[in-house]
PDB file of N, CA and C in Angstrom:
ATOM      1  N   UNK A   1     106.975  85.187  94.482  1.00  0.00           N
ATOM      2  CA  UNK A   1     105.947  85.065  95.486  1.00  0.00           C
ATOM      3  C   UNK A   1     105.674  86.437  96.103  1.00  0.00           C
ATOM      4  N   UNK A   2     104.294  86.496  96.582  1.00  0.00           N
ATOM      5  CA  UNK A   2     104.122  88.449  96.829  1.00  0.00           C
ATOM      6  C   UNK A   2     104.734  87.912  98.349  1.00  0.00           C
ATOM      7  N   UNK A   3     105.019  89.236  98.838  1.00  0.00           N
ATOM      8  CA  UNK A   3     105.244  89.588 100.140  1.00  0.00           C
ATOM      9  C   UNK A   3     103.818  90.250 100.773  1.00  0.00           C
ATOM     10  N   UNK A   4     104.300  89.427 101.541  1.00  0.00           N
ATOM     11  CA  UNK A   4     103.018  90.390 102.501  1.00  0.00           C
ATOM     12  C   UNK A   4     103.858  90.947 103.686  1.00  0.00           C
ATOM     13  N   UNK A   5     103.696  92.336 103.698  1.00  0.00           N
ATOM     14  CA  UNK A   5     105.063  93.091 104.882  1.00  0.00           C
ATOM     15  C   UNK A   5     104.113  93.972 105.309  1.00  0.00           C
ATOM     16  N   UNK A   6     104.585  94.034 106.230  1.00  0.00           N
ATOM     17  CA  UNK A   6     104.026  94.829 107.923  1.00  0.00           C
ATOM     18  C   UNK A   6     105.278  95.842 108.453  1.00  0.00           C
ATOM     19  N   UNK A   7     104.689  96.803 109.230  1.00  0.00           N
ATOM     20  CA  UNK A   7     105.290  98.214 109.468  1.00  0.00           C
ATOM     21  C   UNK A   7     106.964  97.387 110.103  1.00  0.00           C
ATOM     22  N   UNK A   8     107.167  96.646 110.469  1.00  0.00           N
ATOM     23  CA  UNK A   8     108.672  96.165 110.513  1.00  0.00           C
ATOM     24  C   UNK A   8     109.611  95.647 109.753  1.00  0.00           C
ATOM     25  N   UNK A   9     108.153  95.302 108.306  1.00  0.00           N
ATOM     26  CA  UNK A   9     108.978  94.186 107.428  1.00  0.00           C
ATOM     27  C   UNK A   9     109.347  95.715 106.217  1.00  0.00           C
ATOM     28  N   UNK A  10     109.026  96.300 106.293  1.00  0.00           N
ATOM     29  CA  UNK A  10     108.521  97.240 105.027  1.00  0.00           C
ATOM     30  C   UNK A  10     109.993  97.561 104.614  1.00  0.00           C
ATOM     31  N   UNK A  11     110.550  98.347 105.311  1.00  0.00           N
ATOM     32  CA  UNK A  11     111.996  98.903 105.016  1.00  0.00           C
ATOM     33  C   UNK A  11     112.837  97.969 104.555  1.00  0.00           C
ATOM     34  N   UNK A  12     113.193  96.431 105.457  1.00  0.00           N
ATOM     35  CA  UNK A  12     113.743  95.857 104.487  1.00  0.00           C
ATOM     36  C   UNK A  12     113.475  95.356 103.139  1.00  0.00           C
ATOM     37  N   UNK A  13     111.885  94.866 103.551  1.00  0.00           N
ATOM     38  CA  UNK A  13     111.276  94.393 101.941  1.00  0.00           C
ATOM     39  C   UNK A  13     110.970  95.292 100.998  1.00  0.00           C
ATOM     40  N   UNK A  14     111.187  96.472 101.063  1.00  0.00           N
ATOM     41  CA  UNK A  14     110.511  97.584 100.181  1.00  0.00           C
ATOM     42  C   UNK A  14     111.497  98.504 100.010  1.00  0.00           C
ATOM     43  N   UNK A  15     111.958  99.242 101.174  1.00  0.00           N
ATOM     44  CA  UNK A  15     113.072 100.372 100.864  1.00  0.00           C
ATOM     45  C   UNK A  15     114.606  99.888 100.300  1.00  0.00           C
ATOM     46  N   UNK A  16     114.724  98.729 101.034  1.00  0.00           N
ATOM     47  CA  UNK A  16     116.119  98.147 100.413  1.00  0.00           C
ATOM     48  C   UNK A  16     116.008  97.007  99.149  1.00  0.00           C
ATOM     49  N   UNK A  17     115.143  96.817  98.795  1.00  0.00           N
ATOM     50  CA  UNK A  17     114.987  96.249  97.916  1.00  0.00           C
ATOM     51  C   UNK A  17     115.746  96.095  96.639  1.00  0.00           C
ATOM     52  N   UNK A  18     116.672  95.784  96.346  1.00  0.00           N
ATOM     53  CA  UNK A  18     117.714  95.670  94.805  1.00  0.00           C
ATOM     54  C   UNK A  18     116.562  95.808  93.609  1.00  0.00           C
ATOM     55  N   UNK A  19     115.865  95.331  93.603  1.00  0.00           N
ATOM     56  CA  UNK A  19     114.677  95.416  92.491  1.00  0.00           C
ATOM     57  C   UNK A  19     113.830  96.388  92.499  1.00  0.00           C
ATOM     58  N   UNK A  20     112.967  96.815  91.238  1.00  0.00           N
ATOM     59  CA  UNK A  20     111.492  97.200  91.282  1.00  0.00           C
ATOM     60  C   UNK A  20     110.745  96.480  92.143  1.00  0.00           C
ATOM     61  N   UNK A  21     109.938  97.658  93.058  1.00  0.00           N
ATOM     62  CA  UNK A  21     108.954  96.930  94.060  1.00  0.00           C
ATOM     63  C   UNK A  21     107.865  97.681  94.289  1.00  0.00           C
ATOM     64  N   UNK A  22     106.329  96.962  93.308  1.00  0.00           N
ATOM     65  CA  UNK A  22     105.247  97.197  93.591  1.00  0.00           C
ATOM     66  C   UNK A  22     104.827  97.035  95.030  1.00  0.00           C
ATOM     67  N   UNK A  23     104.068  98.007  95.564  1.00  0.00           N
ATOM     68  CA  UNK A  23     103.423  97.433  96.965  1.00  0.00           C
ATOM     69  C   UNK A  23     101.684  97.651  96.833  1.00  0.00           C
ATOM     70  N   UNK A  24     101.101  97.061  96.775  1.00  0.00           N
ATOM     71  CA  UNK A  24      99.732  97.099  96.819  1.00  0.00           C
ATOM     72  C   UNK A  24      99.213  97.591  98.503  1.00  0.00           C
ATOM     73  N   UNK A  25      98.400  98.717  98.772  1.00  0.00           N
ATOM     74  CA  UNK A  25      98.032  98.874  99.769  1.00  0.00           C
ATOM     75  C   UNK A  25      96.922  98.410  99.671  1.00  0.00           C
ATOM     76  N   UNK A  26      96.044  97.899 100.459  1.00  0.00           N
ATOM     77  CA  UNK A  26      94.795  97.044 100.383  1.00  0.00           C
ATOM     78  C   UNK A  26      94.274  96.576 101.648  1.00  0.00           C
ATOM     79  N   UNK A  27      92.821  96.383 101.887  1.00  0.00           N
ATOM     80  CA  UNK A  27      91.981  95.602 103.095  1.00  0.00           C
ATOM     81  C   UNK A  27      91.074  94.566 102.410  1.00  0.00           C
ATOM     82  N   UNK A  28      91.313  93.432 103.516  1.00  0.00           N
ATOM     83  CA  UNK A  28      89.922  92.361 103.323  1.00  0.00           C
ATOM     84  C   UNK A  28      88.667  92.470 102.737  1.00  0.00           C
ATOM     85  N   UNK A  29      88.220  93.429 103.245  1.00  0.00           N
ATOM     86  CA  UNK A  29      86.902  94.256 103.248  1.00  0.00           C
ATOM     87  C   UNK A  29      86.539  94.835 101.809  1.00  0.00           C
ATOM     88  N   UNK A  30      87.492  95.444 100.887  1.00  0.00           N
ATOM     89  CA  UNK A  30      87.992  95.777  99.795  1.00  0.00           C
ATOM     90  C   UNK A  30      86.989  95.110  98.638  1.00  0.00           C
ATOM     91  N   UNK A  31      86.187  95.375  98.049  1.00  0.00           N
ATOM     92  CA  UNK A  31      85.998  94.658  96.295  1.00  0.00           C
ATOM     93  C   UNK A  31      86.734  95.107  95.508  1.00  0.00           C
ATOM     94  N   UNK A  32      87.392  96.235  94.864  1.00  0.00           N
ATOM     95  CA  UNK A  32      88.155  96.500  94.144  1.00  0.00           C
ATOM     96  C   UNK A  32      89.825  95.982  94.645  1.00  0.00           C
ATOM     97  N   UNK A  33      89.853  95.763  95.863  1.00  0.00           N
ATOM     98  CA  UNK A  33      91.335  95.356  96.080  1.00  0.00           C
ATOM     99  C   UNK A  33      91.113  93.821  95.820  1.00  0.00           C
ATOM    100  N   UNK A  34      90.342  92.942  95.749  1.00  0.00           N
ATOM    101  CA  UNK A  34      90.105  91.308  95.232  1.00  0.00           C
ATOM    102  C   UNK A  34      90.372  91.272  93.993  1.00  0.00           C
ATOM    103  N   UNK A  35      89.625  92.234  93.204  1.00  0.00           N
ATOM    104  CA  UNK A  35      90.030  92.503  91.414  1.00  0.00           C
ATOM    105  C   UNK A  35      91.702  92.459  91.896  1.00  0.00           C
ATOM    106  N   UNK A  36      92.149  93.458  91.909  1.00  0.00           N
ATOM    107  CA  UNK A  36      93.671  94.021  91.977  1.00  0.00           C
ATOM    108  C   UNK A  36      94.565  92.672  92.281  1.00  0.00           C
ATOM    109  N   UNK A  37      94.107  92.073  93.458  1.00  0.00           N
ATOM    110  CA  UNK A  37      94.503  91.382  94.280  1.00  0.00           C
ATOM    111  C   UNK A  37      94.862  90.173  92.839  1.00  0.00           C
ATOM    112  N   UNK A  38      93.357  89.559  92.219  1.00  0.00           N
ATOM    113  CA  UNK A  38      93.719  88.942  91.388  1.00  0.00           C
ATOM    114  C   UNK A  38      95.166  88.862  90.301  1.00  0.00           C
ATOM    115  N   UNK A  39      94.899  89.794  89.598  1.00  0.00           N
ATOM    116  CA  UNK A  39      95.394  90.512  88.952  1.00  0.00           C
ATOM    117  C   UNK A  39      97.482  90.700  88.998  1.00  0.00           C
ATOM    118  N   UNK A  40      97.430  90.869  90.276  1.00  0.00           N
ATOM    119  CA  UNK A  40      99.075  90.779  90.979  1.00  0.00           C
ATOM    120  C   UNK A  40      99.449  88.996  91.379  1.00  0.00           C
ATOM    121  N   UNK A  41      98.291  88.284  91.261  1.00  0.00           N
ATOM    122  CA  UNK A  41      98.800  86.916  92.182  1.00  0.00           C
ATOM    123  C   UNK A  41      99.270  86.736  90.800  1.00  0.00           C
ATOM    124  N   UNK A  42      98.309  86.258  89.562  1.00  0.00           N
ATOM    125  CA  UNK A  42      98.551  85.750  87.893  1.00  0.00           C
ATOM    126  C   UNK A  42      99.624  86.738  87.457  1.00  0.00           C
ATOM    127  N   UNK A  43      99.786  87.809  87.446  1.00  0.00           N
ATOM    128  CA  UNK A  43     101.112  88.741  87.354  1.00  0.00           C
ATOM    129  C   UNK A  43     102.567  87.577  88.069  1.00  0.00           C
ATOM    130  N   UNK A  44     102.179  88.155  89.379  1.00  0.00           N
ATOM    131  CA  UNK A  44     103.607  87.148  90.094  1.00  0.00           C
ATOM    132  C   UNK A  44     103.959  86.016  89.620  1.00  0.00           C
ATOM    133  N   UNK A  45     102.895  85.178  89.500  1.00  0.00           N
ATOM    134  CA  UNK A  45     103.059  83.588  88.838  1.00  0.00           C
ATOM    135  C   UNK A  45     104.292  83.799  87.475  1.00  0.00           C
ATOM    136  N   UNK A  46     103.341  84.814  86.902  1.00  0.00           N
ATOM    137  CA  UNK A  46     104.024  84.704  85.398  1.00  0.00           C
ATOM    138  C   UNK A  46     105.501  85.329  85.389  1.00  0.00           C
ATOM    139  N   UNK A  47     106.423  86.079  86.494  1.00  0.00           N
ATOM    140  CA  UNK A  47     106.861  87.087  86.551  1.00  0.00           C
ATOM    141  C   UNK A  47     108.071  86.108  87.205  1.00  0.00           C
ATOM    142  N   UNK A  48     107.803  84.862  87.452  1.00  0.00           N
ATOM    143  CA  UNK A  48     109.224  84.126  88.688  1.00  0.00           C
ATOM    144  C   UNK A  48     110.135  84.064  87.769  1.00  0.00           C
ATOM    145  N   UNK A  49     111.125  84.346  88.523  1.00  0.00           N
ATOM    146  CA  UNK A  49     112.947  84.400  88.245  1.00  0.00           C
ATOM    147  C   UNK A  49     112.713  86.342  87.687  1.00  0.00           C
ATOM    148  N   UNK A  50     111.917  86.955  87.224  1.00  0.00           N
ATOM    149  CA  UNK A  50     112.077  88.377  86.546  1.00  0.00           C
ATOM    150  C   UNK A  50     112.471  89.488  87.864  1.00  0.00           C
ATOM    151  N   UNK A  51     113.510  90.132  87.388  1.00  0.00           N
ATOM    152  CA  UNK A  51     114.339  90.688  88.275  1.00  0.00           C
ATOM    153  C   UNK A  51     113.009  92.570  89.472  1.00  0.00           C
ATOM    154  N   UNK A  52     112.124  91.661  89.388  1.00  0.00           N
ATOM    155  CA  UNK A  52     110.705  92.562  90.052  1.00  0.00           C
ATOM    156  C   UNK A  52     110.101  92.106  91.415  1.00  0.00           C
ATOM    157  N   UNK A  53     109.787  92.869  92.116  1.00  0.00           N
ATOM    158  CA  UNK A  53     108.498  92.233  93.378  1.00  0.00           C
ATOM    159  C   UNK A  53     107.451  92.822  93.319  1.00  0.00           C
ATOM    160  N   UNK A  54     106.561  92.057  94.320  1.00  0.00           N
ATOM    161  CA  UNK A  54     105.145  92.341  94.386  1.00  0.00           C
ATOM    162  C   UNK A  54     105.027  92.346  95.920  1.00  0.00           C
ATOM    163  N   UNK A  55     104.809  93.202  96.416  1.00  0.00           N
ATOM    164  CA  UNK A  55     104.648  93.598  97.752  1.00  0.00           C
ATOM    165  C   UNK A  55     103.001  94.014  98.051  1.00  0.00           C
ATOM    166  N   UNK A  56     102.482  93.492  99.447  1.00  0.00           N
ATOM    167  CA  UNK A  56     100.833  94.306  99.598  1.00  0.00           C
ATOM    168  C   UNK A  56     101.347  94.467 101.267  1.00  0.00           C
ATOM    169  N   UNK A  57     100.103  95.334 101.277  1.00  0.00           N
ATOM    170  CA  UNK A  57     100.104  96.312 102.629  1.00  0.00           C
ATOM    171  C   UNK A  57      99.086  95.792 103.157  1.00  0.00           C
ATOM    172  N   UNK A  58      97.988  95.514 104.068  1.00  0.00           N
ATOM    173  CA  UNK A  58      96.999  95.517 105.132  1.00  0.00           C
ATOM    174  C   UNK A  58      96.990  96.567 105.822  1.00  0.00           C
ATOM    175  N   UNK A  59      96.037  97.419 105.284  1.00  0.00           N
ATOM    176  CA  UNK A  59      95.825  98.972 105.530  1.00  0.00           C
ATOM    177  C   UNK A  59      95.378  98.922 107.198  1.00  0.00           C
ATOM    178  N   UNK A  60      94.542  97.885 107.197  1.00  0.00           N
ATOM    179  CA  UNK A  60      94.189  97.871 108.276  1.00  0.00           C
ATOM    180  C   UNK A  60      94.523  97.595 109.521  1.00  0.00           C
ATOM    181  N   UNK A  61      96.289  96.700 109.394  1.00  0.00           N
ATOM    182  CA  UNK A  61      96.673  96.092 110.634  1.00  0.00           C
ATOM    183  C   UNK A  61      98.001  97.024 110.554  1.00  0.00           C
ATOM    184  N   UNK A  62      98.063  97.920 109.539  1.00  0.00           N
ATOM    185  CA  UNK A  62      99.484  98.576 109.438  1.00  0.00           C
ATOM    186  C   UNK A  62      98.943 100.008 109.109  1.00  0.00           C
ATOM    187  N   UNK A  63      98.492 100.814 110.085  1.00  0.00           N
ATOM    188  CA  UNK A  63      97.628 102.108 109.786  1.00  0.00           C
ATOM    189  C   UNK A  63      98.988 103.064 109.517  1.00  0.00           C
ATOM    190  N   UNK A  64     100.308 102.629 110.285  1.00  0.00           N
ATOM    191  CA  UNK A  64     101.443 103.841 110.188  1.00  0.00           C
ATOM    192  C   UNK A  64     101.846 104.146 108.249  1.00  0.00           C
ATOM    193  N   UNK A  65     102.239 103.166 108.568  1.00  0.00           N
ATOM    194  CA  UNK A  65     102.132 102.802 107.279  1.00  0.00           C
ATOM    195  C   UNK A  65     101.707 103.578 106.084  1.00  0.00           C
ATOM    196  N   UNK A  66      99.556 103.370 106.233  1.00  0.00           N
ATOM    197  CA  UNK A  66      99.207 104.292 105.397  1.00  0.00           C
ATOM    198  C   UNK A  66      99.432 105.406 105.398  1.00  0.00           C
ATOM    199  N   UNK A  67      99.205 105.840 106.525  1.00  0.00           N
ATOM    200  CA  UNK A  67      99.588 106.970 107.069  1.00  0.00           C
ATOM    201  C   UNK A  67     100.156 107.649 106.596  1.00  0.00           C
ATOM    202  N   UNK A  68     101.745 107.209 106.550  1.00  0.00           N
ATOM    203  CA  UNK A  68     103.133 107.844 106.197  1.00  0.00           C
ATOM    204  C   UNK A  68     102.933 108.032 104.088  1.00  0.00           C
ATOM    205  N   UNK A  69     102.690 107.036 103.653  1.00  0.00           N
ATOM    206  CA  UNK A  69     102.306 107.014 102.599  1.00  0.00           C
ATOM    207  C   UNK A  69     101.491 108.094 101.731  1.00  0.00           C
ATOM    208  N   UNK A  70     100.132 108.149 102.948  1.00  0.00           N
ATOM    209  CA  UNK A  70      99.727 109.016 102.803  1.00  0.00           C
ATOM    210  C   UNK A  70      98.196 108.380 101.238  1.00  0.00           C
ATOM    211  N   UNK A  71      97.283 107.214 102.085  1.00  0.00           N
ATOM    212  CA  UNK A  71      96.896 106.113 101.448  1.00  0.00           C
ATOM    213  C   UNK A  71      95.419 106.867 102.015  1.00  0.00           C
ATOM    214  N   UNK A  72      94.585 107.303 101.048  1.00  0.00           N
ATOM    215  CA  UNK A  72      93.588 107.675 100.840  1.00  0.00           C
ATOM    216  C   UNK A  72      92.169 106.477 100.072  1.00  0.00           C
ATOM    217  N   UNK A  73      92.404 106.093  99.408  1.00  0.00           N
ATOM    218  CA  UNK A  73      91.891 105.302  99.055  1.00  0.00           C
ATOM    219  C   UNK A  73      92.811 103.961  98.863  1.00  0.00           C
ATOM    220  N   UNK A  74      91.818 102.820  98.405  1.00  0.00           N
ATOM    221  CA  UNK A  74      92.353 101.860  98.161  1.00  0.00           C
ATOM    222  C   UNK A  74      91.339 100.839  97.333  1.00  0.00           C
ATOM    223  N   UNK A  75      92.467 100.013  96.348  1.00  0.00           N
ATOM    224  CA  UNK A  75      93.872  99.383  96.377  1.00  0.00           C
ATOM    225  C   UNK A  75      94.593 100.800  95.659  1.00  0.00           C
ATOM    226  N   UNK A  76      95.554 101.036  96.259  1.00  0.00           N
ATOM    227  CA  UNK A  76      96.345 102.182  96.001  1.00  0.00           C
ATOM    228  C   UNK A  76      98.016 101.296  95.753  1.00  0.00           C
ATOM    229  N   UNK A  77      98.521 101.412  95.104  1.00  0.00           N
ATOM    230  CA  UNK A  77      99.786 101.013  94.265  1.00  0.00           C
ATOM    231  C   UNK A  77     100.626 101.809  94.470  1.00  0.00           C
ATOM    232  N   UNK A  78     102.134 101.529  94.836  1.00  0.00           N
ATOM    233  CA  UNK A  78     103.100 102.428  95.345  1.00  0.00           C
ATOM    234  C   UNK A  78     104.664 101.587  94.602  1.00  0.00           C
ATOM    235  N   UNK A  79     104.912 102.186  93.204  1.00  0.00           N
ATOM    236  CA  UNK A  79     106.421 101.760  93.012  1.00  0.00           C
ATOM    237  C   UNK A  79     107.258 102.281  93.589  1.00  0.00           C
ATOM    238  N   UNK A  80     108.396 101.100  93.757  1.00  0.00           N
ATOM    239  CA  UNK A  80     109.772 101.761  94.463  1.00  0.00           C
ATOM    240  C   UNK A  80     110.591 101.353  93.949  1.00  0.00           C
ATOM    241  N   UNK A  81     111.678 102.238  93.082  1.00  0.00           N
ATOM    242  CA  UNK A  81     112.890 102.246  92.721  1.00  0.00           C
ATOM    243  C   UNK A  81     114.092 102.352  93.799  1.00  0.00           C
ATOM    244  N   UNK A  82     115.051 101.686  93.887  1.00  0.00           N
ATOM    245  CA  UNK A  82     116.101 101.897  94.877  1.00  0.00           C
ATOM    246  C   UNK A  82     115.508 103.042  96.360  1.00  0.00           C
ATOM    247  N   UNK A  83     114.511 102.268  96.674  1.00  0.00           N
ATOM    248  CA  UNK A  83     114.141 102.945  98.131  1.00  0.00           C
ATOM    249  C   UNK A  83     113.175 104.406  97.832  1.00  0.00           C
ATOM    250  N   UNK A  84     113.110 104.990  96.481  1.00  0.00           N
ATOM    251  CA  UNK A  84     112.305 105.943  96.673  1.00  0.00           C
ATOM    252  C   UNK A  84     111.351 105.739  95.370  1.00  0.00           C
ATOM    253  N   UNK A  85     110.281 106.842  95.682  1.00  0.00           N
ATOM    254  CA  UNK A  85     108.998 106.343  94.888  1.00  0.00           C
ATOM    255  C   UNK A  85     109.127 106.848  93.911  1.00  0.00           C
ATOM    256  N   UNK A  86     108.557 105.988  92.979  1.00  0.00           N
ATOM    257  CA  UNK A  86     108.600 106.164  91.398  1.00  0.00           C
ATOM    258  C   UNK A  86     107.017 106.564  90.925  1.00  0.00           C
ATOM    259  N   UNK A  87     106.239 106.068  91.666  1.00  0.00           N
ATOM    260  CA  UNK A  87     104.536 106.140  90.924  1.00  0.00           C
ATOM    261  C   UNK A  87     103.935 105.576  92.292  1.00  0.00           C
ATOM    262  N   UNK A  88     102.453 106.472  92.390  1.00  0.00           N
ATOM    263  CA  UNK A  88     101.198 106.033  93.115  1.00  0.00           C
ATOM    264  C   UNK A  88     100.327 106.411  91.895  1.00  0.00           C
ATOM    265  N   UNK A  89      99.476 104.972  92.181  1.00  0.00           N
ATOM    266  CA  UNK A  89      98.578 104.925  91.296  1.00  0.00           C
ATOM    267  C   UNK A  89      97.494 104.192  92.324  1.00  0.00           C
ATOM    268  N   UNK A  90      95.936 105.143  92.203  1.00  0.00           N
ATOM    269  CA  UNK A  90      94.963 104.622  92.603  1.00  0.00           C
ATOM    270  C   UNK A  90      94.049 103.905  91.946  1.00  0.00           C
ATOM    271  N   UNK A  91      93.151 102.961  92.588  1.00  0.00           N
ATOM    272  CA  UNK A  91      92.270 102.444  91.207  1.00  0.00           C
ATOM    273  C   UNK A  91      92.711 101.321  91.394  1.00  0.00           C
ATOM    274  N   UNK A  92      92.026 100.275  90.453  1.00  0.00           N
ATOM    275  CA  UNK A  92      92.554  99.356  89.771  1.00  0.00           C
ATOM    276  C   UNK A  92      93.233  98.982  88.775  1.00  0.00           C
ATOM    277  N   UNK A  93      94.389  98.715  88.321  1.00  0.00           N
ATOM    278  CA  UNK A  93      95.244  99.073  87.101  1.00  0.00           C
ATOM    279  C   UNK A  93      95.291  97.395  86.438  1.00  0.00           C
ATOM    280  N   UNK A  94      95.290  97.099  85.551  1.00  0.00           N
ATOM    281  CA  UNK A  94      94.747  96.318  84.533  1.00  0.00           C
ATOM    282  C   UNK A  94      96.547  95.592  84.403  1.00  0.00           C
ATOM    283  N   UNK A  95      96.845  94.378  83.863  1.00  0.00           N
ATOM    284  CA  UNK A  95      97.861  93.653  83.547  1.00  0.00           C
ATOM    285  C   UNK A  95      99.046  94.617  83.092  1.00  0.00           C
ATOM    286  N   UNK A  96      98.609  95.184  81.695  1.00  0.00           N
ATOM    287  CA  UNK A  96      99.668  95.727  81.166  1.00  0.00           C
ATOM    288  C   UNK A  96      99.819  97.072  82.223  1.00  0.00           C
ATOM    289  N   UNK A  97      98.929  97.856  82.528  1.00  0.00           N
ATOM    290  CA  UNK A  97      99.518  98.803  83.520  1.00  0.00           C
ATOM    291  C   UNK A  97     100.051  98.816  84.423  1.00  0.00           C
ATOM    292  N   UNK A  98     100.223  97.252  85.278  1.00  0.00           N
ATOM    293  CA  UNK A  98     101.095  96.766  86.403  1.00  0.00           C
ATOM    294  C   UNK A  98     102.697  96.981  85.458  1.00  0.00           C
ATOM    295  N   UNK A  99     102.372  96.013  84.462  1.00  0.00           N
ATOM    296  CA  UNK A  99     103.641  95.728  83.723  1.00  0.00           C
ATOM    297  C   UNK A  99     104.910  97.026  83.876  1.00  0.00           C
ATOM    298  N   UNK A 100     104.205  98.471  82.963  1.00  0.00           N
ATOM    299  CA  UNK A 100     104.444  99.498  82.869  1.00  0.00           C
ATOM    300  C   UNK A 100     105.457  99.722  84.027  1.00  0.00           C
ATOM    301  N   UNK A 101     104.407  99.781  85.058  1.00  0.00           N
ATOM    302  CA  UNK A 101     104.732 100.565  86.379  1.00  0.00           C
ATOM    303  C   UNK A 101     105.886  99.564  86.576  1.00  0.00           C
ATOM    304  N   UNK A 102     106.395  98.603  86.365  1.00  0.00           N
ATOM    305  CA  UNK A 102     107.537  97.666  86.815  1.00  0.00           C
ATOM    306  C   UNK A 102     108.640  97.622  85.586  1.00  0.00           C
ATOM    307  N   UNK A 103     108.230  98.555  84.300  1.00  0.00           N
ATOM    308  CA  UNK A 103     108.859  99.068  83.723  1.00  0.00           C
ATOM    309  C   UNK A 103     109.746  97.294  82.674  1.00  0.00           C
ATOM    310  N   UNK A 104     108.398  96.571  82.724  1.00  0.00           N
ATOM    311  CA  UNK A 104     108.286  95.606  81.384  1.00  0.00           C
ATOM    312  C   UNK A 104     107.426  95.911  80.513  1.00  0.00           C
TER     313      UNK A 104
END
């Protein structure tokens, strides 16, 4: 199931995370983050019990956040290996390029 985490939830759901953890940064407002958006829900579905997460951001209610990140555009994609970053990827990235980045 994705997480949806906010500037309090982030560190535990993201930095401590035992797993690979995609975080989608993204707003409502967004057409290319609805594609994306798609894209990660049918991902997650297919992905339960696989030792991965799917994390998204709300750029808009969690500005520190981008901030710190350093989130220029969006849907902007942020892997995390054991608490530090592995890949930002902007754009929209397609099934198998989620896959990649989660390193299936």
């Amino acid at each position: 199931m994705i997480s949806h985490v906010t500037e309090e939830t982030f560190e535990k759901e993201v930095l401590k995370s035992t797993v690979p953890t995609i975080v989608d940064f993204w707003a409502a407002w967004c057409g290319p983050c609805k594609i994306q958006s798609e894209i990660l829900d049918a991902l997650d579905k297919e992905l339960a019990g696989e030792k991965v997460k799917i994390c998204k951001v709300d750029v808009d209610t969690n500005p520190n956040l981008s901030y710190e990140y350093q989130i220029m555009s969006i849907p902007t994609m942020i892997t995390f290996k054991d608490g530090q970053i592995v890949s930002k990827e902007v754009g929209v990235r397609n099934e198998s390029m989620v896959r990649e980045l989660l390193g299936l």
